[in-house]
C-alpha atoms as a PDB file:
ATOM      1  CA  UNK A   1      98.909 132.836 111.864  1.00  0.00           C
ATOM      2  CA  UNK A   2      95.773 132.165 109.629  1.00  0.00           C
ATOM      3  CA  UNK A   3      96.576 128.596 108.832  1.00  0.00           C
ATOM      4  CA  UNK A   4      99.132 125.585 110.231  1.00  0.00           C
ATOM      5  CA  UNK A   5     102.075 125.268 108.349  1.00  0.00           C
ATOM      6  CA  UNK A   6     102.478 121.969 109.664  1.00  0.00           C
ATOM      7  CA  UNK A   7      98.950 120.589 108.372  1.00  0.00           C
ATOM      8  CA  UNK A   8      99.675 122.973 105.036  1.00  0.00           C
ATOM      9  CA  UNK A   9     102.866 120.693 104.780  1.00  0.00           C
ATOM     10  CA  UNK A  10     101.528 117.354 105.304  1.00  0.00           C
ATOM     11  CA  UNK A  11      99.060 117.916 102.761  1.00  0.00           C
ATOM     12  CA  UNK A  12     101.200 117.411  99.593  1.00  0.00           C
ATOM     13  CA  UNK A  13     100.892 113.566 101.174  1.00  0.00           C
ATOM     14  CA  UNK A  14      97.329 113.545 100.196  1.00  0.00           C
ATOM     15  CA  UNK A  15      95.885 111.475  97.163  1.00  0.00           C
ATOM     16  CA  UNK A  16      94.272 115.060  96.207  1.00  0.00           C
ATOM     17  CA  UNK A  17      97.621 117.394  95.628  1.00  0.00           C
ATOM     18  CA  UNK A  18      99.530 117.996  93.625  1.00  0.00           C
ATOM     19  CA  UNK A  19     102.820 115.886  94.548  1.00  0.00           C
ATOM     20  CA  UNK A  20     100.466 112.434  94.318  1.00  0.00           C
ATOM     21  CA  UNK A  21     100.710 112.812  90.421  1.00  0.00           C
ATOM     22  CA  UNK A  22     103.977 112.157  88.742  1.00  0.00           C
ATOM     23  CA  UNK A  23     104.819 113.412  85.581  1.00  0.00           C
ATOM     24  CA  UNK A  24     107.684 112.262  83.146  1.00  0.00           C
ATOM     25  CA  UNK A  25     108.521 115.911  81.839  1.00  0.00           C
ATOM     26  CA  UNK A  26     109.276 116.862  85.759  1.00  0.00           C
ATOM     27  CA  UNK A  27     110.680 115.814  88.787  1.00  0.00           C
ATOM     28  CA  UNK A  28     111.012 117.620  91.651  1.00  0.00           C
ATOM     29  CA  UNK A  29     113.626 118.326  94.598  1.00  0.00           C
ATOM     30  CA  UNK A  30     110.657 117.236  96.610  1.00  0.00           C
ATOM     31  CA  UNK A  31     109.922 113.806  94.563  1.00  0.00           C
ATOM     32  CA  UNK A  32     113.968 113.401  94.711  1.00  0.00           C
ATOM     33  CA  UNK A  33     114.023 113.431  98.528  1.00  0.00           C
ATOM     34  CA  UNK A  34     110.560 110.955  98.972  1.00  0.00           C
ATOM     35  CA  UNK A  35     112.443 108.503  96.442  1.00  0.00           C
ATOM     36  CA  UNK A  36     112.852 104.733  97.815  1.00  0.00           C
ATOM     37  CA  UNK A  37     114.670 102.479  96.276  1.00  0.00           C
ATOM     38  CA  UNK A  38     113.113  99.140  95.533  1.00  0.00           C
ATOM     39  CA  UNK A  39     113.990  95.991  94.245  1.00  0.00           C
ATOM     40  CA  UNK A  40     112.227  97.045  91.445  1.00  0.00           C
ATOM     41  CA  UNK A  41     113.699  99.917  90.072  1.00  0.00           C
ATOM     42  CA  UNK A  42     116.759  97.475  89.855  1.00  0.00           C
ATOM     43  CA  UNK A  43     114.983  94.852  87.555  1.00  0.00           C
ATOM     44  CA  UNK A  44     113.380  97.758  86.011  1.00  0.00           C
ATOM     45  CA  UNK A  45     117.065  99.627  84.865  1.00  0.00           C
ATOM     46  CA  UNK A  46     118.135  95.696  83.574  1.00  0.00           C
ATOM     47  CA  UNK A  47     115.191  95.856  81.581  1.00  0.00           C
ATOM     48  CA  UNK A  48     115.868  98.584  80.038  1.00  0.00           C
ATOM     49  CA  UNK A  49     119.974  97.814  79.752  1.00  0.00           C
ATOM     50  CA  UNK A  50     118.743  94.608  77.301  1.00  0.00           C
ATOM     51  CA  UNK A  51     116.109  96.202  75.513  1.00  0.00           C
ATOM     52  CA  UNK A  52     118.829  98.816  74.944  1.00  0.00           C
ATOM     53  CA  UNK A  53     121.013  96.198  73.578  1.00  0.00           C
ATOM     54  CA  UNK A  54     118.573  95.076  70.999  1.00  0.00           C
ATOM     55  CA  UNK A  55     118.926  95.701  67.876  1.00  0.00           C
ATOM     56  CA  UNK A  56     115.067  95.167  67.545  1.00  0.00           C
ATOM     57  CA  UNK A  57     111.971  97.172  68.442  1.00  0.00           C
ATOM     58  CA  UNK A  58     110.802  96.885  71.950  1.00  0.00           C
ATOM     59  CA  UNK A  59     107.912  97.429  74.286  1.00  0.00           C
ATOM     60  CA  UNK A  60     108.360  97.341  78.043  1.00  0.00           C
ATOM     61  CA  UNK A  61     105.422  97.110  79.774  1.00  0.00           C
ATOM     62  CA  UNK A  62     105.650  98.444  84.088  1.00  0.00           C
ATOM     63  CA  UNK A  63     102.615  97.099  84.818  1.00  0.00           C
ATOM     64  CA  UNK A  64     100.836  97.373  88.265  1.00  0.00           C
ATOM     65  CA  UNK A  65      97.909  99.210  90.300  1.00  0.00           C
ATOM     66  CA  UNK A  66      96.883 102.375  90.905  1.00  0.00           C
ATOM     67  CA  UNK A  67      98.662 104.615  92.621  1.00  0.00           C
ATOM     68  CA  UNK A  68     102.076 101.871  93.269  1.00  0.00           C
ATOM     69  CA  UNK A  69     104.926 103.966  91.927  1.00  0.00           C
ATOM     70  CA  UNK A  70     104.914 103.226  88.345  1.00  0.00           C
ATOM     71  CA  UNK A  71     104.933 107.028  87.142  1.00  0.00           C
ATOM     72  CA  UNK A  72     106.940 107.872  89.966  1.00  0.00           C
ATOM     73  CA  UNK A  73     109.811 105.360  89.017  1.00  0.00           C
ATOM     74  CA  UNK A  74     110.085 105.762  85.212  1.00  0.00           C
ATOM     75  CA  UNK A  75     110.125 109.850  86.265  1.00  0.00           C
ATOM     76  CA  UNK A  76     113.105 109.186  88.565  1.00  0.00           C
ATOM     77  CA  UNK A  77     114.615 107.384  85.598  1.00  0.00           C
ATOM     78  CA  UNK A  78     114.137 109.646  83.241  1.00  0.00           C
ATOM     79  CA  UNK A  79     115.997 112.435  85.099  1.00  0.00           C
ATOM     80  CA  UNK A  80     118.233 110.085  86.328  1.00  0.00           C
ATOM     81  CA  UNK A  81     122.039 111.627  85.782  1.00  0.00           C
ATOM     82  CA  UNK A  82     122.975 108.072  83.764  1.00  0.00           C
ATOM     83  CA  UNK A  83     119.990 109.304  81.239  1.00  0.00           C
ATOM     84  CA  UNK A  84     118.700 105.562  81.330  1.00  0.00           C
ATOM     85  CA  UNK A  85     115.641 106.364  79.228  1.00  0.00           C
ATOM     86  CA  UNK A  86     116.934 108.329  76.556  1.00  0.00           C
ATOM     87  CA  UNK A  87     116.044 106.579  73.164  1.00  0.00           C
ATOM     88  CA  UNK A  88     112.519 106.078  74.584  1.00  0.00           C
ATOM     89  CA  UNK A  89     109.153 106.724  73.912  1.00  0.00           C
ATOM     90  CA  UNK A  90     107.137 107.452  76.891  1.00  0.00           C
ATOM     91  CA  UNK A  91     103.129 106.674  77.393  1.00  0.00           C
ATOM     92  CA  UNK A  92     102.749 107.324  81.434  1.00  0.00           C
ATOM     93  CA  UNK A  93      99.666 106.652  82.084  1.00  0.00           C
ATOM     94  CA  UNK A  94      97.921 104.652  79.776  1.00  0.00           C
ATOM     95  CA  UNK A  95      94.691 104.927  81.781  1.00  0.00           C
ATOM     96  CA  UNK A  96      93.694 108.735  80.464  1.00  0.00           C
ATOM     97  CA  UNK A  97      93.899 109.555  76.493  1.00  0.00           C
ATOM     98  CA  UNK A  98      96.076 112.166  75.362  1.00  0.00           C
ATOM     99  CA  UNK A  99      93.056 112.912  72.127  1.00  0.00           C
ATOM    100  CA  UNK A 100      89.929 113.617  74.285  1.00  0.00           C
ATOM    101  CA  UNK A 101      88.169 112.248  70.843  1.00  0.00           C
ATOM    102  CA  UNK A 102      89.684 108.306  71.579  1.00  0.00           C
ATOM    103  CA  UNK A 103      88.575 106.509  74.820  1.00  0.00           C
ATOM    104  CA  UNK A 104      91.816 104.319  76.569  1.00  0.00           C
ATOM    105  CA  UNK A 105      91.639 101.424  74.659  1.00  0.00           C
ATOM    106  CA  UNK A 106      91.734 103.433  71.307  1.00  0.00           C
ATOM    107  CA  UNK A 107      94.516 105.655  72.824  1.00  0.00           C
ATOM    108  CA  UNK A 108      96.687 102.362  73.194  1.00  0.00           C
ATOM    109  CA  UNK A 109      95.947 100.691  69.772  1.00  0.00           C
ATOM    110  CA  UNK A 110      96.978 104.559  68.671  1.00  0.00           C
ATOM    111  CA  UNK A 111     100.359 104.679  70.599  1.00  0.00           C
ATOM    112  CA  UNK A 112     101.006 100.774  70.170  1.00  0.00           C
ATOM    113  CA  UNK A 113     100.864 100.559  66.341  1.00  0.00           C
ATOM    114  CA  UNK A 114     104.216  99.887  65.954  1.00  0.00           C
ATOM    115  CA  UNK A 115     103.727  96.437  67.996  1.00  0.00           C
ATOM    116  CA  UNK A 116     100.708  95.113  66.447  1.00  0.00           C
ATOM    117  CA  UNK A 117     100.831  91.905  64.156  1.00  0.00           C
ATOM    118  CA  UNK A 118     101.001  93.701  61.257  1.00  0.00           C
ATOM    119  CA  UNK A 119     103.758  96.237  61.809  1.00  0.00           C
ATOM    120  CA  UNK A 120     105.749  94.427  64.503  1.00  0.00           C
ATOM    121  CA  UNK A 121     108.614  92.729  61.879  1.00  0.00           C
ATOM    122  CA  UNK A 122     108.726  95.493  59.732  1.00  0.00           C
ATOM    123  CA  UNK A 123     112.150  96.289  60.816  1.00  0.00           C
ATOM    124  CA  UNK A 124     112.029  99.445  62.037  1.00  0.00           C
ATOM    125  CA  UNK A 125     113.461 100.315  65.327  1.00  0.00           C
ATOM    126  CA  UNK A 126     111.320 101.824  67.826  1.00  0.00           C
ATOM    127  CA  UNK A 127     111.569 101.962  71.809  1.00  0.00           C
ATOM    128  CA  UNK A 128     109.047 102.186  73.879  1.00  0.00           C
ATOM    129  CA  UNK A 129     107.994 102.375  78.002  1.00  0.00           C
ATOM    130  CA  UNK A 130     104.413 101.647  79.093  1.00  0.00           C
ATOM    131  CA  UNK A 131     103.101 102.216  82.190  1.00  0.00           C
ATOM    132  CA  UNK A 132      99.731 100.601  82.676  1.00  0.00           C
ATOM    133  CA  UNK A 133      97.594  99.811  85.221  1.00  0.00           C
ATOM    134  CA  UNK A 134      96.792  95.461  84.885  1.00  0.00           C
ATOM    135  CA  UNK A 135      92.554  95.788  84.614  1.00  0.00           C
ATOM    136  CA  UNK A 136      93.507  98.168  81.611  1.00  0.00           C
ATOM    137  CA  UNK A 137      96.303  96.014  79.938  1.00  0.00           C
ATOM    138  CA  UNK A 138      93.350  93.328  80.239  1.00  0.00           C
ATOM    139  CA  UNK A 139      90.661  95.062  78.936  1.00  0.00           C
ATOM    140  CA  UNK A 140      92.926  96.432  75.886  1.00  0.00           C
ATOM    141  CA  UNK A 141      93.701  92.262  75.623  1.00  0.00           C
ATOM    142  CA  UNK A 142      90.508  91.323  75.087  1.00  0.00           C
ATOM    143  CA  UNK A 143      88.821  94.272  73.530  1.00  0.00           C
ATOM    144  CA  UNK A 144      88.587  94.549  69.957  1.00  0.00           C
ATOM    145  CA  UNK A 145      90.808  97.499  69.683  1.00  0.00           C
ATOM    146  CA  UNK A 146      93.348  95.000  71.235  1.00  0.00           C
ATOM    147  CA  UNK A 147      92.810  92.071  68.493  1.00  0.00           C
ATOM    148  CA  UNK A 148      95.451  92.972  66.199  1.00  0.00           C
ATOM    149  CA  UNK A 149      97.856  92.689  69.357  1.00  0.00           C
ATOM    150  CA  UNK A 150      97.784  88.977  69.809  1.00  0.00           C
ATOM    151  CA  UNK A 151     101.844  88.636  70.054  1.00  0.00           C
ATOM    152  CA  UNK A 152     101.144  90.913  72.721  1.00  0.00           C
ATOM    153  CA  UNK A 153      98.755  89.031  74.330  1.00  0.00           C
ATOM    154  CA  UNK A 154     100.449  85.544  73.963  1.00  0.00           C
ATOM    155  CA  UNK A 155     102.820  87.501  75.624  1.00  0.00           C
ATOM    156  CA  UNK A 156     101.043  88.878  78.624  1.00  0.00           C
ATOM    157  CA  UNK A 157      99.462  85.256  79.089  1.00  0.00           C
ATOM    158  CA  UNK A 158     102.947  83.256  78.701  1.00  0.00           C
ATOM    159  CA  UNK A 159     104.384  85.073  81.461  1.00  0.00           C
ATOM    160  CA  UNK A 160     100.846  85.294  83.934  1.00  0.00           C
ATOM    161  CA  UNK A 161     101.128  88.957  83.982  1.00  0.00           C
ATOM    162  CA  UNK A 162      97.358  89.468  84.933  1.00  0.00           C
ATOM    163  CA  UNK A 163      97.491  86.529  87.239  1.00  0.00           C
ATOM    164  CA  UNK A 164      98.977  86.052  90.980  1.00  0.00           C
ATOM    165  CA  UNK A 165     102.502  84.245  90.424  1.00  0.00           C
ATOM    166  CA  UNK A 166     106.247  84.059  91.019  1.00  0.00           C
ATOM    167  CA  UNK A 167     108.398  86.486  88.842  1.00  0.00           C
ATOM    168  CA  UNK A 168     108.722  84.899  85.437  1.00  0.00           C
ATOM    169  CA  UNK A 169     111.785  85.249  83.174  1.00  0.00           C
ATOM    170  CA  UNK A 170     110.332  88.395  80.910  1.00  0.00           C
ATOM    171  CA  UNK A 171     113.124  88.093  78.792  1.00  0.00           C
ATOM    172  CA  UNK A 172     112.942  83.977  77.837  1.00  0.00           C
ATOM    173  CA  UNK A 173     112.157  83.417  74.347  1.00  0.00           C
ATOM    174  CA  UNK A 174     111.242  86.771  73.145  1.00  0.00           C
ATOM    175  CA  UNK A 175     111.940  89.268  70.710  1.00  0.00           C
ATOM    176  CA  UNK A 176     110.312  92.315  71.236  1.00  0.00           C
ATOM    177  CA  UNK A 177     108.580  92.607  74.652  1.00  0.00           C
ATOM    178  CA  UNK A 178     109.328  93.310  78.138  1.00  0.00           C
ATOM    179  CA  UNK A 179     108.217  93.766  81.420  1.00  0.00           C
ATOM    180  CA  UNK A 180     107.954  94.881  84.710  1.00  0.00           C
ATOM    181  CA  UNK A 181     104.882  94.276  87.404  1.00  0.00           C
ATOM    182  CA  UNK A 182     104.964  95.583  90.421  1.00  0.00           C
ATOM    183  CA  UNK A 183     102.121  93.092  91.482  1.00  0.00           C
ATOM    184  CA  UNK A 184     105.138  90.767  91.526  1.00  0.00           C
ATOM    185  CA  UNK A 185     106.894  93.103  94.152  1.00  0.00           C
ATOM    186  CA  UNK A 186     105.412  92.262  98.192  1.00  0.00           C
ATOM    187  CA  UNK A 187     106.094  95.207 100.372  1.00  0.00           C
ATOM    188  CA  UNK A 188     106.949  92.986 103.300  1.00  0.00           C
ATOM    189  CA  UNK A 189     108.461  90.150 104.257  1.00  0.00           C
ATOM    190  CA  UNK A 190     109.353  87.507 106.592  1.00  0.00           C
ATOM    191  CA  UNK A 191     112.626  88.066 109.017  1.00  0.00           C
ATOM    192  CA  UNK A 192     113.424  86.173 112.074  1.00  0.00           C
ATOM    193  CA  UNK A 193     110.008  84.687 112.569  1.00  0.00           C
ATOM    194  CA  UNK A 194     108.370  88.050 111.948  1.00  0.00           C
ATOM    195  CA  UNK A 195     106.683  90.097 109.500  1.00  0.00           C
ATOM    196  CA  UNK A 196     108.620  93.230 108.512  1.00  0.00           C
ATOM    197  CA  UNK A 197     108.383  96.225 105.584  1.00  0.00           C
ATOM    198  CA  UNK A 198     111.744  97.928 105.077  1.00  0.00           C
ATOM    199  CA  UNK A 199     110.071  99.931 102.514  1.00  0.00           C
ATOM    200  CA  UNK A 200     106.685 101.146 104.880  1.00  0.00           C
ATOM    201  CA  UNK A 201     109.638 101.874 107.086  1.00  0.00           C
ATOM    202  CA  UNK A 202     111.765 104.255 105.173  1.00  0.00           C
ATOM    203  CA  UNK A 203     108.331 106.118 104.082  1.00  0.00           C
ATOM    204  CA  UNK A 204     107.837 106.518 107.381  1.00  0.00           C
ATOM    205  CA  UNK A 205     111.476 108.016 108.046  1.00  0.00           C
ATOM    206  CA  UNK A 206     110.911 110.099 105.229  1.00  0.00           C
ATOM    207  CA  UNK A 207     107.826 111.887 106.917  1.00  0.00           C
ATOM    208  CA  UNK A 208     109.078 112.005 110.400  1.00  0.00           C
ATOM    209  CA  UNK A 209     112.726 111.907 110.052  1.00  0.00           C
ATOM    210  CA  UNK A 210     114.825 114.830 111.416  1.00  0.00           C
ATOM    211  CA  UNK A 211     116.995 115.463 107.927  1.00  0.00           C
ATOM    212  CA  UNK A 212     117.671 119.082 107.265  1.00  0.00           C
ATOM    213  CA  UNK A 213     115.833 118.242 103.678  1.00  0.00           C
ATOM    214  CA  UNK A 214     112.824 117.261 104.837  1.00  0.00           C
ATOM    215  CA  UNK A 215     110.260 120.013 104.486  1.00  0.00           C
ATOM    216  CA  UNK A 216     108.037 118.193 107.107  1.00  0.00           C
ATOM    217  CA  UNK A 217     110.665 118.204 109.394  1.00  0.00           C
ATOM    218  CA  UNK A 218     111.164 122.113 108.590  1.00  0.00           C
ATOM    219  CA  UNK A 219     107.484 122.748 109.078  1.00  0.00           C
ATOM    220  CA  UNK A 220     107.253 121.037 112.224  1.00  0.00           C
ATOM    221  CA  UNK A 221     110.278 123.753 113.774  1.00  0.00           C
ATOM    222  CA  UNK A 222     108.095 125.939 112.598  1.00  0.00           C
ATOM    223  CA  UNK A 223     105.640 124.976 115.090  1.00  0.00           C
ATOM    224  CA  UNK A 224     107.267 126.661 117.798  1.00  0.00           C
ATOM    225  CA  UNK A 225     106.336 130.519 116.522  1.00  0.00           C
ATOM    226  CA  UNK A 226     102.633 129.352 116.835  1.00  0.00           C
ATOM    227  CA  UNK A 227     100.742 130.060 119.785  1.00  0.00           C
ATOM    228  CA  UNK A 228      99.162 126.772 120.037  1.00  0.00           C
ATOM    229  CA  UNK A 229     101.970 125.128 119.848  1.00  0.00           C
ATOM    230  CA  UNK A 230     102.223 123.273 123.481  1.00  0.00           C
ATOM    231  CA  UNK A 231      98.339 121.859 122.980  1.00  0.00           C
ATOM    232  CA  UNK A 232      98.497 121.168 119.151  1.00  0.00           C
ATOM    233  CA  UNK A 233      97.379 117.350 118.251  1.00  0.00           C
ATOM    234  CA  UNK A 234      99.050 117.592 114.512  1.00  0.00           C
ATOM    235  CA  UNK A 235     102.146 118.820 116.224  1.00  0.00           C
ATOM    236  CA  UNK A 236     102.137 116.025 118.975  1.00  0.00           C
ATOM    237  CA  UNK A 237     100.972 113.241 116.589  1.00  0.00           C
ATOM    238  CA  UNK A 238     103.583 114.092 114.435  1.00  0.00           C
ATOM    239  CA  UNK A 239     106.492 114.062 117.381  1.00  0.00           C
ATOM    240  CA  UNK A 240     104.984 110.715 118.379  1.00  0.00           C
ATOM    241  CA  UNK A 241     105.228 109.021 114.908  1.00  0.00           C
ATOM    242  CA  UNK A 242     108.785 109.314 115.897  1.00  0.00           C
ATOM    243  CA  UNK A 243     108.828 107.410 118.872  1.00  0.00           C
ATOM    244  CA  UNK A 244     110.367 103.629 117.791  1.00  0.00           C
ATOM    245  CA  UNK A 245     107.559 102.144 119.582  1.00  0.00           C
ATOM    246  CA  UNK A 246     104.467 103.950 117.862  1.00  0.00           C
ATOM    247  CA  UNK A 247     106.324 103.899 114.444  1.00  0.00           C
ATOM    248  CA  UNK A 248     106.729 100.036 115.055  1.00  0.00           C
ATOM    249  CA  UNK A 249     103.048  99.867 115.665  1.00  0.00           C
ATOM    250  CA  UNK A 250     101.537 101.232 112.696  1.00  0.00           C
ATOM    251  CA  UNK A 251     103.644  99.222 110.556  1.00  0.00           C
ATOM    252  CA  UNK A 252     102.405  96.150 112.285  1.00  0.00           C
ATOM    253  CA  UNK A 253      98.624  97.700 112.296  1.00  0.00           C
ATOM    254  CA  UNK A 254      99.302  98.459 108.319  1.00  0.00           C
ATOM    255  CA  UNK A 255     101.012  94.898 107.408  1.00  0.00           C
ATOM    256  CA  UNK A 256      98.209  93.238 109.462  1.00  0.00           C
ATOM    257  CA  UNK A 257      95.381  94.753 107.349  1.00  0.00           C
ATOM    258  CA  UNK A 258      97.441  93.467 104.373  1.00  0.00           C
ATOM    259  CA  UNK A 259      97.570  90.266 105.311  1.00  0.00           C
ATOM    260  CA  UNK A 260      94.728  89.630 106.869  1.00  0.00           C
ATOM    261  CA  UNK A 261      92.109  91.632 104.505  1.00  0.00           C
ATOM    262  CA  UNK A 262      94.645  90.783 101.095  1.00  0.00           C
ATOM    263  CA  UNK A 263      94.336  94.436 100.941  1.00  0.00           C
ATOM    264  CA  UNK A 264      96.908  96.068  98.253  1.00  0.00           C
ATOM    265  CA  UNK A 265      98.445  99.018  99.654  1.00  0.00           C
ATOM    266  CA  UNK A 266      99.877 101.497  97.302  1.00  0.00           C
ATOM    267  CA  UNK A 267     102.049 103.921  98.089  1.00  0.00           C
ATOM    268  CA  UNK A 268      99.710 106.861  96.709  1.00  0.00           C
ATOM    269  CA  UNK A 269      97.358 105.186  99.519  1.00  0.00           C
ATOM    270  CA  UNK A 270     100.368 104.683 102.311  1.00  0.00           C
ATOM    271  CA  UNK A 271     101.089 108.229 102.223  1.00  0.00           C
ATOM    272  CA  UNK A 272      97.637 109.350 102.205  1.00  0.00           C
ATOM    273  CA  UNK A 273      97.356 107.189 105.212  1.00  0.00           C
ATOM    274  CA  UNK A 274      99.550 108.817 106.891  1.00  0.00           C
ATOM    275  CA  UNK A 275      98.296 112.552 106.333  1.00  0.00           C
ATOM    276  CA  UNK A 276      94.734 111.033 107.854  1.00  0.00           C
ATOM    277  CA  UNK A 277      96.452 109.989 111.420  1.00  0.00           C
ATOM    278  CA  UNK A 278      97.881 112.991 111.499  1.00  0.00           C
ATOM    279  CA  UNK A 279      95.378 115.191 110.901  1.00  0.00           C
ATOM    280  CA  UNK A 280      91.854 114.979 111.908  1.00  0.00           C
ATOM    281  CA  UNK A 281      89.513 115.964 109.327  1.00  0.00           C
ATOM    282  CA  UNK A 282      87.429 118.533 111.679  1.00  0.00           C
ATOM    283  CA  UNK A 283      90.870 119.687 112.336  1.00  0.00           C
ATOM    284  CA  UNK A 284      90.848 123.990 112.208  1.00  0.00           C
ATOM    285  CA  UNK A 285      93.322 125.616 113.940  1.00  0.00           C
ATOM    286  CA  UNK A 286      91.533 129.090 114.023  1.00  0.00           C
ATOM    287  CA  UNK A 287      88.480 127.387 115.723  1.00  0.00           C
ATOM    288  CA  UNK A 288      90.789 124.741 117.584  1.00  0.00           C
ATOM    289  CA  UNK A 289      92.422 127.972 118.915  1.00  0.00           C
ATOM    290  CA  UNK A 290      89.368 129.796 120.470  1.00  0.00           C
ATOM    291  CA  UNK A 291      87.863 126.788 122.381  1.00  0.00           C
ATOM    292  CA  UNK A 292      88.078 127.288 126.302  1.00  0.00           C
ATOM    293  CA  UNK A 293      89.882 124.661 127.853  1.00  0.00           C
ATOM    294  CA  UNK A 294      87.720 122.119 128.154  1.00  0.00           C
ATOM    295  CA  UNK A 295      86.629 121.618 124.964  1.00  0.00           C
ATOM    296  CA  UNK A 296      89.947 122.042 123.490  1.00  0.00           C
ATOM    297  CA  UNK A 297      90.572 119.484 125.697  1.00  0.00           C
ATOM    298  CA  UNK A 298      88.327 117.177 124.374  1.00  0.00           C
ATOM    299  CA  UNK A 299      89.207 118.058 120.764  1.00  0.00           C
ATOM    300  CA  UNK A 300      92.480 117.232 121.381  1.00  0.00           C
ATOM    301  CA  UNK A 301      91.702 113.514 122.585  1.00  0.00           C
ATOM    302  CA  UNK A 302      89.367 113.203 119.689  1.00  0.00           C
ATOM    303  CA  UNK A 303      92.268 114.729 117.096  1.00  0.00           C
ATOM    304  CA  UNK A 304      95.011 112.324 118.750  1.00  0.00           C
ATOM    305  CA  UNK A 305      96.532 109.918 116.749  1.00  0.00           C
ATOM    306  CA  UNK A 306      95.199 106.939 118.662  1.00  0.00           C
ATOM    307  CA  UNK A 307      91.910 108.385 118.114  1.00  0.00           C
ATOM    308  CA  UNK A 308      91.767 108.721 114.897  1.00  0.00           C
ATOM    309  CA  UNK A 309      93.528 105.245 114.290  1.00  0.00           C
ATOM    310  CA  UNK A 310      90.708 103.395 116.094  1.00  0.00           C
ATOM    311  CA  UNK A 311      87.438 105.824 116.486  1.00  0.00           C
END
């Protein structure tokens, strides 16, 4: 056995593979199975429900960071079995340009026309989703590309979309936009005089848990055909990320770097996370395999999860 199924397995958590990117015009079994639901996909589907409604054009913006769900959500919606995005345009991913002649902020006056000043009450009918990262819905604002968009912007800065704030009303007062930020979305919260993440949680469950579905799960009873398999730190890290008392301590270890540091954790970076305590990065099982047992010994200590948590 040339390679670790196990590690080969816990790779599509990386920010590097291929899973990390979402696409609209796909979603996978595996995507289906890592799906969360969050309190905003709900505010995100009544979004859409009134824009539906409208008998006007309309633009919802999910705005957020990189790397927080954004594609991954409108993907799930768009194959969702109630079709909720049918009747809409699509632009996932605002930060690349789909004409490698027009830079971002071109790309968006290009795929926003129908919501600039001049065309916005010509009484047409369009629908539209944008996903878009906030330092790029601010730099369109305030570029010149973006000056012909100052509904848009009046409507960006009415509801403090680019600023830290409570959730506003999106839909007071408005005719033709919408929105959505996850900024506005913590990923803990405060329960019984503690700090807890329901959502860092169920990630977690997704990796470790023991569901016939779960393909990490299926790797990891793989790991008894290998050789290696009663000295293997990825094996053993993995077995002890389901232990209630070490899963409980990485969320606290995770939710006190957020806190503390104001770090924003995305969930491209959460699962990413999670492949790094798992695997060490000198990690080869070939060369792992044909140390004597003292060094192997020492490699293990060094490729343990607590280890690589705190060395």
């Amino acid at each position: 056995m040339a390679t670790c199924i196990l590690v080969d397995e816990l790779k599509r958590l990386k920010k590097s593979s291929y899973d990390a990117v979402d696409n609209e015009n796909t979603f996978s079994d595996f995507k289906k199975y890592m799906h969360i639901k969050r309190p905003v996909e709900d505010d995100l589907i009544n979004t859409i429900e009134t824009a539906k409604a409208s008998n006007k054009k309309s633009l919802i913006l999910v705005c957020g960071n990189v790397g927080d769900g954004k594609s991954h959500l409108i993907s799930y919606l768009k194959h969702h079995e109630n079709k909720y995005l049918d009747g809409f345009t699509i632009y996932n991913d605002a930060t690349e340009s789909r004409n490698r002649h027009l830079d971002e902020k071109q790309e968006l006056k290009r795929s926003l026309h129908a919501f600039c000043d001049d065309e916005i009450d010509d009484g047409n009918v369009q629908k539209v989703i944008l996903a878009i990262n906030l330092g790029v819905l601010s730099n369109f604002i305030d570029s010149e590309e973006g000056a012909g968009f100052r509904r848009l912007a009046e409507y960006v800065n009415n509801n403090k979309i680019l600023i830290d704030s409570d959730i506003a009303d999106c839909n007071a007062n408005n005719d033709y936009f919408y929105h959505v930020n996850f900024g506005d979305y913590h990923i803990y919260r405060l329960h019984n005089e503690t700090v807890e993440s329901p959502y860092i949680s169920d990630i977690i469950e997704k990796v470790f848990g023991t569901e016939a579905q779960n393909t990490f799960n299926q790797a990891h009873n793989n790991c008894s055909m290998c050789e290696l398999c009663d000295c293997c730190p990825v094996k053993h890290n993995y077995e002890m990320m389901r232990n209630p008392v070490a899963k409980k301590g990485i969320i606290n270890v995770i939710l006190e770097t957020i806190i503390k540091d104001k770090k924003i954790l995305s969930t491209r970076e959460l699962l990413d996370f999670l492949f790094d305590i798992m695997v060490h990065p000198d990690f080869d099982r070939k060369k792992y395999g044909k140390c004597d047992e003292a060094a192997r010994l020492r490699k293990y200590i060094d490729y343990s999860l607590v280890s690589i948590m705190y060395d």
